[in-house]
Protein backbone atom coordinates (compact mmCIF):
# COMPACT_ATOMS: atom_id res chain seq x y z
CA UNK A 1 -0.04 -0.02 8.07
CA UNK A 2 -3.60 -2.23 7.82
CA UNK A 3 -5.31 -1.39 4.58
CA UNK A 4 -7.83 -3.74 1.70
CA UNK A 5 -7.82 -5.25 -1.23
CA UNK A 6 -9.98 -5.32 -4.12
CA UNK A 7 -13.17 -6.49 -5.65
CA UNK A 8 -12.75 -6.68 -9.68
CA UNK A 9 -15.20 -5.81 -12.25
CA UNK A 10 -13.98 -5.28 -15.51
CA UNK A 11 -11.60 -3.25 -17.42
CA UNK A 12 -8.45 -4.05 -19.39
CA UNK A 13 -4.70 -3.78 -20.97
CA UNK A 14 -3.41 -2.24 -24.17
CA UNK A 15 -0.83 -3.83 -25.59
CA UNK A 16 1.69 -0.75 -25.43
CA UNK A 17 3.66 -1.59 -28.18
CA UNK A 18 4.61 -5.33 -28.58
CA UNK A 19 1.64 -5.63 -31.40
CA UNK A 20 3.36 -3.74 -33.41
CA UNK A 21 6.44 -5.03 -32.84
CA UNK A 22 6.66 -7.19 -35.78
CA UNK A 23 6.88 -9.85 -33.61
CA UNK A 24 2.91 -11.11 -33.49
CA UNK A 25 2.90 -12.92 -37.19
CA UNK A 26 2.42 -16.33 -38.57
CA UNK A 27 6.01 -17.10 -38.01
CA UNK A 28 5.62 -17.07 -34.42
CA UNK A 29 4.15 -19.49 -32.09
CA UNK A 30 -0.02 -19.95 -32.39
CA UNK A 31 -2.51 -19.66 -29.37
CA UNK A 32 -4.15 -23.22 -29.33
CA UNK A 33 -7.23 -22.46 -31.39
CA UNK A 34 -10.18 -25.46 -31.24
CA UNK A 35 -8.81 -27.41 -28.92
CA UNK A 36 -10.51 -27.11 -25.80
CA UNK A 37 -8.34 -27.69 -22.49
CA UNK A 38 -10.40 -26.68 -19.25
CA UNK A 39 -13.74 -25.76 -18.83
CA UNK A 40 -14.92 -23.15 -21.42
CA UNK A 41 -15.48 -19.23 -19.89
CA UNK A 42 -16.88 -16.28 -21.80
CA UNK A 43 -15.66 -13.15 -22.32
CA UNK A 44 -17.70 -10.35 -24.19
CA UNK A 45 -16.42 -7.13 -24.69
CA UNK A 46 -18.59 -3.69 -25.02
CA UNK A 47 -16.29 -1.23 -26.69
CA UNK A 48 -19.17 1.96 -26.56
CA UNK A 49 -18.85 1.72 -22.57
CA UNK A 50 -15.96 3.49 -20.52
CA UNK A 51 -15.67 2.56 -17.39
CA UNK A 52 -12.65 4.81 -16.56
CA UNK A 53 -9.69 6.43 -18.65
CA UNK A 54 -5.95 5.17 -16.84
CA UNK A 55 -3.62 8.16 -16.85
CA UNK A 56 -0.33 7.90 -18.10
CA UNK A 57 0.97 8.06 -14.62
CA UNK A 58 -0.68 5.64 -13.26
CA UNK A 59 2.31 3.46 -12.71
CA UNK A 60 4.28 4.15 -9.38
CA UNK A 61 6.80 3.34 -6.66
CA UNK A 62 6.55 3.64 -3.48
CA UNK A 63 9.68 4.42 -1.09
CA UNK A 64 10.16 4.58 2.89
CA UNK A 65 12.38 7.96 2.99
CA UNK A 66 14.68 5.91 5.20
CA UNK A 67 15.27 4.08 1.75
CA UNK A 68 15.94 7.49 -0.38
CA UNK A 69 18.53 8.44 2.43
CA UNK A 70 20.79 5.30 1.53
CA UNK A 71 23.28 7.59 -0.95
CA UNK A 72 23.06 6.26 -4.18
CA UNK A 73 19.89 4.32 -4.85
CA UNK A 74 17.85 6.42 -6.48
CA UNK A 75 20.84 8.45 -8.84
CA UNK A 76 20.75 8.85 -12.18
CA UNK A 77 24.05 7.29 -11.76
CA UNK A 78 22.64 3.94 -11.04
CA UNK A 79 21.57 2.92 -14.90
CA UNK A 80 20.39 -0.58 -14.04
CA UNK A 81 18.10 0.92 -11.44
CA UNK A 82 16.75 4.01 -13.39
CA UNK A 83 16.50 0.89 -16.54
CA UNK A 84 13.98 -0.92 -14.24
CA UNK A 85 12.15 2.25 -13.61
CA UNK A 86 11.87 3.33 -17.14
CA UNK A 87 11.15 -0.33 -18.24
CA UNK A 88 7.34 0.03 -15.99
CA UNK A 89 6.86 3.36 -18.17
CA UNK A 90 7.99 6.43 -19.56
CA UNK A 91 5.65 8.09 -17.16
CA UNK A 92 5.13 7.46 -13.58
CA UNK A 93 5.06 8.97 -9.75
CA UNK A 94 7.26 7.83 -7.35
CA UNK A 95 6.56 8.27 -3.45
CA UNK A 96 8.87 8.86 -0.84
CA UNK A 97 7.33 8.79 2.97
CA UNK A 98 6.11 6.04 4.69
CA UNK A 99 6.29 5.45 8.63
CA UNK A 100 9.97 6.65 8.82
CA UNK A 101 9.36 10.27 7.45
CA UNK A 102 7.67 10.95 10.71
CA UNK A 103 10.97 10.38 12.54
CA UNK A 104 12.76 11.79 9.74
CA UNK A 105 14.98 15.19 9.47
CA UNK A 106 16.99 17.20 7.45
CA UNK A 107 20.43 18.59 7.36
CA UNK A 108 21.88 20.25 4.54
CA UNK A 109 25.24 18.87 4.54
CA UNK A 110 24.44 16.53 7.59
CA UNK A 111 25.49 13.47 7.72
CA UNK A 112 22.71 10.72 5.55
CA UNK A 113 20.92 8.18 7.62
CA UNK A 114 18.70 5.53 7.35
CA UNK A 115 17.04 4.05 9.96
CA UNK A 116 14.10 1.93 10.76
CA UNK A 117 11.29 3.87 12.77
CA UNK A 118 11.37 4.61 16.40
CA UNK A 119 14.98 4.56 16.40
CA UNK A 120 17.65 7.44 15.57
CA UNK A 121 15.45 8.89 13.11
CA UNK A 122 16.59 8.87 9.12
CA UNK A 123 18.41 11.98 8.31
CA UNK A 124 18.43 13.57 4.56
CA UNK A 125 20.64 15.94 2.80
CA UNK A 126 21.06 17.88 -0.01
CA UNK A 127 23.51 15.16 -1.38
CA UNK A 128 21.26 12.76 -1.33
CA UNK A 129 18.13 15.60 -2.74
CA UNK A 130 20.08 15.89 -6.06
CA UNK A 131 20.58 12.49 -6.66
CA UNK A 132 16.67 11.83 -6.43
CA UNK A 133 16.44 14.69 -8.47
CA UNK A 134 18.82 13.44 -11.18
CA UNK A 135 16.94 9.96 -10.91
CA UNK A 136 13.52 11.46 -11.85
CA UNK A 137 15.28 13.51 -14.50
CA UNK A 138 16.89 10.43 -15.71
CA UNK A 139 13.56 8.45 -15.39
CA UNK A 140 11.18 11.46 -16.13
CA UNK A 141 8.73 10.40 -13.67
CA UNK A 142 6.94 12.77 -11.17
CA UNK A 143 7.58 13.03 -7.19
CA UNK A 144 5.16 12.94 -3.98
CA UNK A 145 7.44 13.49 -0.98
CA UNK A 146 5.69 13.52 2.58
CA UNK A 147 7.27 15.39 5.72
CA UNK A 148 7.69 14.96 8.83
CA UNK A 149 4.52 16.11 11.02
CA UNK A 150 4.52 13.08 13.92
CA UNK A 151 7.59 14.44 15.57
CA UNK A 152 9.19 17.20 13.58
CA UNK A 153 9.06 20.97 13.52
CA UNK A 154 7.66 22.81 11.38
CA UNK A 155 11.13 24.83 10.18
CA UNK A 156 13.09 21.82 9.91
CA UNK A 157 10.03 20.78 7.20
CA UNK A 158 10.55 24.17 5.71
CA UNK A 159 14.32 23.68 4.94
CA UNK A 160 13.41 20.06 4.07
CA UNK A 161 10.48 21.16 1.14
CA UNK A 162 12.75 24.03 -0.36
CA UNK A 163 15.67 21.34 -0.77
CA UNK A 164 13.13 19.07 -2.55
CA UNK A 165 11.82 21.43 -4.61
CA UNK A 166 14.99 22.56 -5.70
CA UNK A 167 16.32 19.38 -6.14
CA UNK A 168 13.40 18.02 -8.28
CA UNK A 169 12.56 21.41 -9.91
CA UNK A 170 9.73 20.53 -12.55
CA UNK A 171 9.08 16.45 -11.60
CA UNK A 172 7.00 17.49 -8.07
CA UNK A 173 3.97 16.70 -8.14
CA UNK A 174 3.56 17.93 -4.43
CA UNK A 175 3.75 17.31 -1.06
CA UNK A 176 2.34 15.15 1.78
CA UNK A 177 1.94 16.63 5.42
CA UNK A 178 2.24 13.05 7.67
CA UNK A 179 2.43 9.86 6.89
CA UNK A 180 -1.11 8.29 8.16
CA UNK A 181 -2.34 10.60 10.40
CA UNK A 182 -5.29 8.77 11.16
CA UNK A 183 -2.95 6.41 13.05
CA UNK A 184 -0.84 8.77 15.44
CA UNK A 185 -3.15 8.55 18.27
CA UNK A 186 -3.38 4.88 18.07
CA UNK A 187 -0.03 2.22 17.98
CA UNK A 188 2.16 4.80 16.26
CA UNK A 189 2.06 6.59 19.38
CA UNK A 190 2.39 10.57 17.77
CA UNK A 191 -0.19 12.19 19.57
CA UNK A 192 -2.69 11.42 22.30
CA UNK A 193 -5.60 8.88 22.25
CA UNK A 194 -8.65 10.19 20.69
CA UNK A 195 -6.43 12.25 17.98
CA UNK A 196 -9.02 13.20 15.51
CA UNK A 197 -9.62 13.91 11.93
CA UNK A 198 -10.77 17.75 13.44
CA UNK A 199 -7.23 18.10 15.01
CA UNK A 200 -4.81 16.69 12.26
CA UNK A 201 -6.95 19.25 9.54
CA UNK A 202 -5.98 22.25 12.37
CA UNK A 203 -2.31 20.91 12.07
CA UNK A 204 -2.54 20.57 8.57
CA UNK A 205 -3.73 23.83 7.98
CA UNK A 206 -1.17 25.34 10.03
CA UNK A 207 1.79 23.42 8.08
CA UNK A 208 0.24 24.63 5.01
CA UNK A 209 0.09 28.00 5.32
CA UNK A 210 3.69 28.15 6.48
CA UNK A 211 5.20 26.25 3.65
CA UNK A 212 2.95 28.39 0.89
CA UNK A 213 4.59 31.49 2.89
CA UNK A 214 8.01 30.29 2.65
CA UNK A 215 7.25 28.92 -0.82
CA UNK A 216 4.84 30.37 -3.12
CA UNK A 217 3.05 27.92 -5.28
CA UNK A 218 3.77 24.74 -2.96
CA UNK A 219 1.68 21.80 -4.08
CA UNK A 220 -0.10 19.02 -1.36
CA UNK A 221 -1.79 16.00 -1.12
CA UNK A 222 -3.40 14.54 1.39
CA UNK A 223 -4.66 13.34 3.71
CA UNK A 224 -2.78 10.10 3.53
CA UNK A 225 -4.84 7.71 5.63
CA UNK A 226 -4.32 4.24 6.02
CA UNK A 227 -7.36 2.95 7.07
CA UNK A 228 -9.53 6.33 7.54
CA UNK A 229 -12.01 6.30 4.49
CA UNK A 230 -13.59 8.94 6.51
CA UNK A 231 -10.97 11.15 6.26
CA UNK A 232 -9.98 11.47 2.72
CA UNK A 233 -14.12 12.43 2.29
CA UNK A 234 -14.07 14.80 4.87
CA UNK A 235 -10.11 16.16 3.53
CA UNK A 236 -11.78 16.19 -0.28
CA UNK A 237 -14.44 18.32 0.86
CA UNK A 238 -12.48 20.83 3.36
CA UNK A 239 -8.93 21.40 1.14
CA UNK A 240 -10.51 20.17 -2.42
CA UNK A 241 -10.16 23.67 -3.65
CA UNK A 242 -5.99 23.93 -2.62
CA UNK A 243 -5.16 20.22 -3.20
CA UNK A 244 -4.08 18.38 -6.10
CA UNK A 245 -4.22 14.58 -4.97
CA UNK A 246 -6.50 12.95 -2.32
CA UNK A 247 -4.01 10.09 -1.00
CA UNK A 248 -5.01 6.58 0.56
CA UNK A 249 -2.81 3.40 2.00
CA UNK A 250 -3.87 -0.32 1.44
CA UNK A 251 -2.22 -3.85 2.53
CA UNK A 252 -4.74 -6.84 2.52
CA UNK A 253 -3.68 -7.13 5.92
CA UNK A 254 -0.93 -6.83 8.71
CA UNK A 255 1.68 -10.15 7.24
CA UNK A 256 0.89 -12.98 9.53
CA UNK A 257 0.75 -16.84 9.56
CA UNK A 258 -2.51 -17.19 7.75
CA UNK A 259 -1.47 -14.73 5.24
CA UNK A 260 -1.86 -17.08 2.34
CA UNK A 261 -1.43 -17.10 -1.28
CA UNK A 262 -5.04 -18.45 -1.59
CA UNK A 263 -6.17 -15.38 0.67
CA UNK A 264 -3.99 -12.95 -1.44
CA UNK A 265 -5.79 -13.94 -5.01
CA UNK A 266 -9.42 -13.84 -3.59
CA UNK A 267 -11.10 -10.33 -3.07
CA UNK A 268 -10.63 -8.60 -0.16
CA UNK A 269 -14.73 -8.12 0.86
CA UNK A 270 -12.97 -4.78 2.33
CA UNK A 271 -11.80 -3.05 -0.84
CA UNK A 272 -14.83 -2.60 -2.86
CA UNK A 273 -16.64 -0.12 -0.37
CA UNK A 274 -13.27 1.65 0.11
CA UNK A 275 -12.83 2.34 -3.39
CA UNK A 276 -16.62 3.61 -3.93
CA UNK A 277 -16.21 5.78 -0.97
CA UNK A 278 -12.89 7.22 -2.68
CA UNK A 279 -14.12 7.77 -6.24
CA UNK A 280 -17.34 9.97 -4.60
CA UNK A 281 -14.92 11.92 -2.77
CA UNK A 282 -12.66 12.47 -5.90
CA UNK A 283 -15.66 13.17 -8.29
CA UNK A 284 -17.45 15.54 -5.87
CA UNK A 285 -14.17 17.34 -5.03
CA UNK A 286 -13.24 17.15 -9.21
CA UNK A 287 -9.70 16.14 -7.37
CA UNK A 288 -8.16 12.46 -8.53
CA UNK A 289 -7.12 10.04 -5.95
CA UNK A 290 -4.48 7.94 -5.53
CA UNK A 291 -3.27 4.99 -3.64
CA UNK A 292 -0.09 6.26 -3.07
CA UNK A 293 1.66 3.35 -0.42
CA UNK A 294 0.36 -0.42 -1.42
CA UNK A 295 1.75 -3.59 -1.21
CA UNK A 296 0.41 -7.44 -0.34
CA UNK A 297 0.84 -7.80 3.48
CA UNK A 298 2.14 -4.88 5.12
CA UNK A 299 5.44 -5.03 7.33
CA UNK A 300 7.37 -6.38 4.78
CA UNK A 301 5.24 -8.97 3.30
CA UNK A 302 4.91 -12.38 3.92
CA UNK A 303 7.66 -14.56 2.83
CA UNK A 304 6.92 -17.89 0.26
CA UNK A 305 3.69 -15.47 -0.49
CA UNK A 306 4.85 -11.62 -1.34
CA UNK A 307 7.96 -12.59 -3.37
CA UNK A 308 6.03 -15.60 -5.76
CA UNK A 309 4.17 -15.85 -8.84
CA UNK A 310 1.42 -15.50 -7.07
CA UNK A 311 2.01 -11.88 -5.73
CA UNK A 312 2.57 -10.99 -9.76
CA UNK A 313 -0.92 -12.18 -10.34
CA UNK A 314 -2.45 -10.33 -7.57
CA UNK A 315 -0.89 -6.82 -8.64
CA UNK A 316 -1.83 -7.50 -12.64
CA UNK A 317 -5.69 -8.07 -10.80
CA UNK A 318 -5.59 -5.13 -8.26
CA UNK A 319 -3.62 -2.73 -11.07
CA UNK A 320 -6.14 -3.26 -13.41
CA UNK A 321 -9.61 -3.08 -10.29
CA UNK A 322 -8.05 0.17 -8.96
CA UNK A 323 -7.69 1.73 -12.75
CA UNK A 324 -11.40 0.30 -13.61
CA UNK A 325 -12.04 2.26 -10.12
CA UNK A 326 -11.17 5.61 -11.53
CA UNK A 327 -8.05 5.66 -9.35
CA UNK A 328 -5.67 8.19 -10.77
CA UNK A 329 -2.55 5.65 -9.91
CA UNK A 330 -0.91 3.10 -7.56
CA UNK A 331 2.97 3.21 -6.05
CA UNK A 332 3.48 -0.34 -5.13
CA UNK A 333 6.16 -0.30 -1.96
CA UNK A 334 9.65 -1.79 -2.74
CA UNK A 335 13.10 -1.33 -1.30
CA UNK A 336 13.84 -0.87 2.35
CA UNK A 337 10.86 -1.19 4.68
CA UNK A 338 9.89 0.83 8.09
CA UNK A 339 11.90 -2.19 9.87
CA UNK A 340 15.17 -2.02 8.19
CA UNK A 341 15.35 -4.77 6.17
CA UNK A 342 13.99 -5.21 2.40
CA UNK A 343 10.31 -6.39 1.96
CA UNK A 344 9.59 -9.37 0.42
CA UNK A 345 7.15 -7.45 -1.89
CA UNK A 346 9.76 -5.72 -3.44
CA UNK A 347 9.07 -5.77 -6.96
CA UNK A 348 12.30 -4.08 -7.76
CA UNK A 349 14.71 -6.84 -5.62
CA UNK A 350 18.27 -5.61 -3.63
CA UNK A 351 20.78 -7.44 -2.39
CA UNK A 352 21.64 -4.06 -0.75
CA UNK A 353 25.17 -4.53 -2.41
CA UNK A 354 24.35 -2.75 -5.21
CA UNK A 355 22.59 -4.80 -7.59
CA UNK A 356 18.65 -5.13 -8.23
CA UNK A 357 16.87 -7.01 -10.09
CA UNK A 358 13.24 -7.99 -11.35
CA UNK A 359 11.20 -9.92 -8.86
CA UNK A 360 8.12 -11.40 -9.27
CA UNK A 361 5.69 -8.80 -8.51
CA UNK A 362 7.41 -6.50 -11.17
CA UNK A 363 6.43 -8.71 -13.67
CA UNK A 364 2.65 -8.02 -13.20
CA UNK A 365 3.27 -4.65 -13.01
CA UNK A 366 5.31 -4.56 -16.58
CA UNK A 367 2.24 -6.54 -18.05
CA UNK A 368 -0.07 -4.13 -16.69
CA UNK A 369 2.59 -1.73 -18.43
CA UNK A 370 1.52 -2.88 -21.72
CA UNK A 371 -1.64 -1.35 -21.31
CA UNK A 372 -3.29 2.25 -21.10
CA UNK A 373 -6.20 4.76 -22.53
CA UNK A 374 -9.67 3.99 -21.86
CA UNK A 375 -11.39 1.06 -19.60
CA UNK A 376 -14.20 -0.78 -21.75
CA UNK A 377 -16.76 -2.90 -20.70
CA UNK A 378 -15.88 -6.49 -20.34
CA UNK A 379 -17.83 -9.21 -19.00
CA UNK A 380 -16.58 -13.02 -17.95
CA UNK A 381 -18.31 -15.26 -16.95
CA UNK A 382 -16.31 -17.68 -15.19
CA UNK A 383 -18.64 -19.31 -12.51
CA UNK A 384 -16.61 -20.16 -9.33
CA UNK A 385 -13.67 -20.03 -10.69
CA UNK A 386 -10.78 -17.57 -9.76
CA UNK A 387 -10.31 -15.99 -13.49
CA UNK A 388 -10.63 -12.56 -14.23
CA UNK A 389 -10.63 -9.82 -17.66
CA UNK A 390 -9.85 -6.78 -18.17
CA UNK A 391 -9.98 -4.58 -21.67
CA UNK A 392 -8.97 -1.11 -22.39
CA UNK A 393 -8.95 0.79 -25.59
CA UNK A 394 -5.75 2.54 -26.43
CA UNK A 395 -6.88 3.66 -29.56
CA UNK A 396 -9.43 3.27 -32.33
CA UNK A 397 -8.52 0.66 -34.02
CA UNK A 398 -6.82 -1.85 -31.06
CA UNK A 399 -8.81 -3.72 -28.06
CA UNK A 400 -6.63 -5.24 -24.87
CA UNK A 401 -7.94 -7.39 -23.30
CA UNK A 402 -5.77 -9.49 -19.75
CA UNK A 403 -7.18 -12.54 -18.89
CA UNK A 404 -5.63 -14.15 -14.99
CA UNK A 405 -6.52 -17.30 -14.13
CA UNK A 406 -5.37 -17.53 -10.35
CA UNK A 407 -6.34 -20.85 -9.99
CA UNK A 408 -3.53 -23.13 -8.80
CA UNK A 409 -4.28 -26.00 -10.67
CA UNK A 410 -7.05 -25.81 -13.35
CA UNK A 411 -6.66 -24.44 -16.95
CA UNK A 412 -9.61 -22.94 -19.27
CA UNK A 413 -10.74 -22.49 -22.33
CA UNK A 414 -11.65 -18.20 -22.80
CA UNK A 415 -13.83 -17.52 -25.84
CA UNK A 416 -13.79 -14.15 -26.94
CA UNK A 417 -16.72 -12.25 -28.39
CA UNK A 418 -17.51 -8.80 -28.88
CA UNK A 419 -21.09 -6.99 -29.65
CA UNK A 420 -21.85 -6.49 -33.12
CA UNK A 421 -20.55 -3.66 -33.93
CA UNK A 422 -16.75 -4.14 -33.24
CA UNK A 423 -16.33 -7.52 -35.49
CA UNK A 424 -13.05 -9.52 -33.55
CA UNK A 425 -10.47 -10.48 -36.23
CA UNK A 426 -6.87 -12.50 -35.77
CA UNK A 427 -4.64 -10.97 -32.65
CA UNK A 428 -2.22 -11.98 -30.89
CA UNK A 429 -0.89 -12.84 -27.09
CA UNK A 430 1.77 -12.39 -25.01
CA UNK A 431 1.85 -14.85 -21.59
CA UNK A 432 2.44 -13.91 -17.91
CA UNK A 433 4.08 -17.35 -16.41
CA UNK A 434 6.12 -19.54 -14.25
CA UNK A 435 6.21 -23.03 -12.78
CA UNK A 436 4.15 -22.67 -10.20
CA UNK A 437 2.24 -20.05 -7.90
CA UNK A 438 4.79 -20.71 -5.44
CA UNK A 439 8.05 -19.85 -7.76
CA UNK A 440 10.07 -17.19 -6.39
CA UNK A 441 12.28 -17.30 -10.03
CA UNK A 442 11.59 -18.47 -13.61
CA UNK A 443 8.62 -15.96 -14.14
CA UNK A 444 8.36 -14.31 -17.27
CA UNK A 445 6.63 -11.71 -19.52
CA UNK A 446 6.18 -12.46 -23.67
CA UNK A 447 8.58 -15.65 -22.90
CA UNK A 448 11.26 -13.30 -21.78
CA UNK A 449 12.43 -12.55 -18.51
CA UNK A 450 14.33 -8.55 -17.60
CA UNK A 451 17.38 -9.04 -18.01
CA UNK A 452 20.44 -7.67 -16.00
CA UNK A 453 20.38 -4.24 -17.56
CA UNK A 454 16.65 -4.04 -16.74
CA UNK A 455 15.48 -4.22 -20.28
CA UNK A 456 12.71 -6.65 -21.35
CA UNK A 457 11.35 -7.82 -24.85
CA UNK A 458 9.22 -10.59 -25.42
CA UNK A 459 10.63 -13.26 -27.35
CA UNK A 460 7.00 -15.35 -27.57
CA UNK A 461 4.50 -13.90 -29.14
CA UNK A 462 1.37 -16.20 -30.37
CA UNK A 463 -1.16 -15.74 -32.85
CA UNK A 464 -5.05 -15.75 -32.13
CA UNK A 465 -7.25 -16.76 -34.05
CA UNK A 466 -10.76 -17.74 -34.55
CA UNK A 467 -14.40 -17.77 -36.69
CA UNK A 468 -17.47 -15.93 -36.89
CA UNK A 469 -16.23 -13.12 -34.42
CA UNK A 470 -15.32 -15.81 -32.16
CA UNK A 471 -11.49 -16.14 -30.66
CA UNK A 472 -10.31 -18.82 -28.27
CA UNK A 473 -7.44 -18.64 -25.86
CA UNK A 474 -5.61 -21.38 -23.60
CA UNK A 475 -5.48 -19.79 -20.13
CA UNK A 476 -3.09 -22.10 -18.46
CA UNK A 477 -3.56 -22.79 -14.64
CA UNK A 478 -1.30 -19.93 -12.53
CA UNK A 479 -0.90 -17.55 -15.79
CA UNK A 480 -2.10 -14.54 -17.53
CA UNK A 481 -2.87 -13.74 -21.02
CA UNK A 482 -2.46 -9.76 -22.38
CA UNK A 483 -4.40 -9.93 -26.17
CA UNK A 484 -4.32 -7.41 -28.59
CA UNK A 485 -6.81 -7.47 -30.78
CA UNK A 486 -7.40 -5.43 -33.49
CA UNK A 487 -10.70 -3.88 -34.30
């Protein structure tokens, strides 16, 4: 699992509902207007260009399917859980696959397994099926589920994809044939060296065609590559036509000592050609992609790095670069890794007794939750220093606009200005915080943090302000800002 990261340019939030709350009025707490504290950026926002519309799916989770076969987890019977889930969005995808589907199997009334790859091999029934099923019911998200083509057979992935689809009826969005081929003749140790993109497409093929036989209408995606570019161009152009996803991996890197917060919030110099290379397949193929298994540092994340304020920083920034991309949606990993154990990247933690909980990372991804509709221009220009902006347009009359600064220590000053014709009035903020990049607890969203039920409402909202068509924001150091601003 080696993937990239990403190069920002600019793009943005809408405040999903919190700006017309009732809670962004006088009586609330104000922005700090003329006072300047830090050095003074720019932002200026062109509302007449799109850069990219964000589905409403966008939002995702991604799961190793030796974490679905733990009975239980993902039930409509677990409220807090499905509350967590429903808290990111009313609509979203989540993933099941990852390394362990390609030792995985199914039994119908087998006995359910999870187990790290290499070993045993996780087992799934038709138990555990319904429950997922109830979950996305529950939820009403969508479902990508990946079988097993490393070391299966092709009838046990037969049996496996008619259980699915019965079990999720309506939420599949369709299926995955191997979990990042374009590994198996290297260290995951599948097939021979020198497995090729021409072989896994004849494997593919043959897959397909016996699934569509036993199943009429079947769904895929593919190819799910984790470092292949190559392959999802070459896939887009050979099975464009019978496909309804292109699917791609990315980790900034393998977790390792010099996996560092201050390498985590600068661009990966890797992600930028990856993502051009993807949107040219998509828009030549007219199929969306989708980066459908993501996380910080893959193999669980790094510890003191993955599970900080930091890592909720990073996913607001790489949320908001992948949507300005023209990606057609993300499933950040969580829950039980490939190893065994649970990553630190988790955004949804488990004490794997039964209780879960918000971590860091899920608070980036809930303020990246508060926006949607179309990506407008947005320029910043912040010098050297690590801030970024990002503004979407959920409708007519409302700009959001996220401002990170990612710095560890320095504060600024954003002003906010707009072209001509979209005259900036009062708005108001909500602030993504904690004590320190480092901080593993004490973040929060609006002043609020999700409480044990999994429900979340900001209890800060400030007021912005400002003259002549000119706002100003405090952007403490280690924080982000989500604006609404009406227009």
């Amino acid at each position: 699992m080696n993937r990239r990261k990403f190069l920002t340019q600019a793009a943005g939030a809408v405040g999903a509902g919190f700006a017309q709350s009732g809670l962004a009025h006088p009586g609330f707490a104000r922005a700090l207007q003329a006072v300047s504290s830090g050095p003074e950026v720019r932002v200026t926002l062109d509302v007449a260009q799109t850069l990219a519309v964000i589905p409403p799916d966008f939002m995702g989770l991604g799961y190793e399917i030796s974490s679905v076969s733990r009975p239980g987890l993902l039930s409509a019977q677990d409220a807090v859980y499905v509350q967590l889930v429903q808290t990111l969005g009313t609509h979203g995808v989540i993933r099941v696959g990852g390394n362990t589907a390609d030792y995985a199997s199914y039994s119908a009334t087998g006995q359910p397994l999870s187990s790290p790859e290499g070993k045993a091999g996780s087992i799934v029934n038709d138990a555990v099926l319904r429950d997922l099923g109830s979950f996305l019911d529950a939820t009403g998200w969508k479902l990508i589920w990946g079988l097993n083509l490393g070391n299966g057979t092709q009838e046990n992935a037969i049996q496996e994809a008619k259980s699915v689809t019965a079990a999720a009826k309506g939420n599949l969005l369709g299926f995955e044939i191997g979990n990042e081929p374009d590994l198996f003749g290297r260290r995951e140790g599948h097939r021979h060296t020198g497995y090729d993109y021409d072989a896994y497409l004849r494997e593919y093929r043959t897959y397909r065609d016996a699934l569509r036989k036993a199943i009429p209408g079947i769904a895929f995606a593919g190819p799910d590559a984790a470092i292949a570019t190559d392959w999802v161009a070459r896939f887009a152009a050979d099975e464009g036509k019978d496909i309804k996803l292109l699917t791609h991996h990315y980790y900034r890197e393998g977790q390792n000592p010099t996996s560092t917060i201050d390498k985590l919030l600068h661009t990966d110099p890797k992600l930028a050609p990856i993502l051009a290379k993807l949107r040219a397949a998509s828009e030549s193929s007219g199929v969306p992609y989708r980066i459908c298994e993501v996380n910080s540092f893959s193999g669980g994340g790094r510890p003191g790095v993955s599970d900080t304020l930091a890592a909720a920083l990073w996913v607001l920034d790489f949320m908001f670069t992948l949507a300005a991309a023209g990606c057609a949606g993300v499933n950040m990993e969580t829950g039980v890794n490939q190893r065994g154990f649970i990553s630190s990247y988790s955004p949804i933690g488990d004490d794997e007794q039964g209780h879960y909980r918000a971590a860091p990372e899920y608070y980036g991804m809930l303020a990246f939750a508060q926006s949607g509709g179309r990506v407008v221009g947005c320029a910043l220009d912040a010098g050297e220093r690590n801030l970024k902006a990002y503004a979407t347009q959920p409708s007519r009359d409302r700009v959001v606009l996220t401002l990170i600064n990612k710095e560890s220590s320095s504060e600024a000053t954003v002003v906010i200005d707009a072209s001509t014709s979209v005259p900036l009035r009062s708005g108001s903020l909500i602030r993504l915080s904690g004590p320190s990049l480092e901080t593993k607890s004490g973040v929060t969203l609006g002043g609020a943090g999700v409480s044990q039920d999994g429900l979340w409402k900001p209890t800060q909202v400030e007021e912005v302000s400002g003259t002549r068509g000119r706002l100003q924001v405090r952007l403490p150091a280690a924080s982000a800002a989500v604006v609404t601003l009406p227009v």
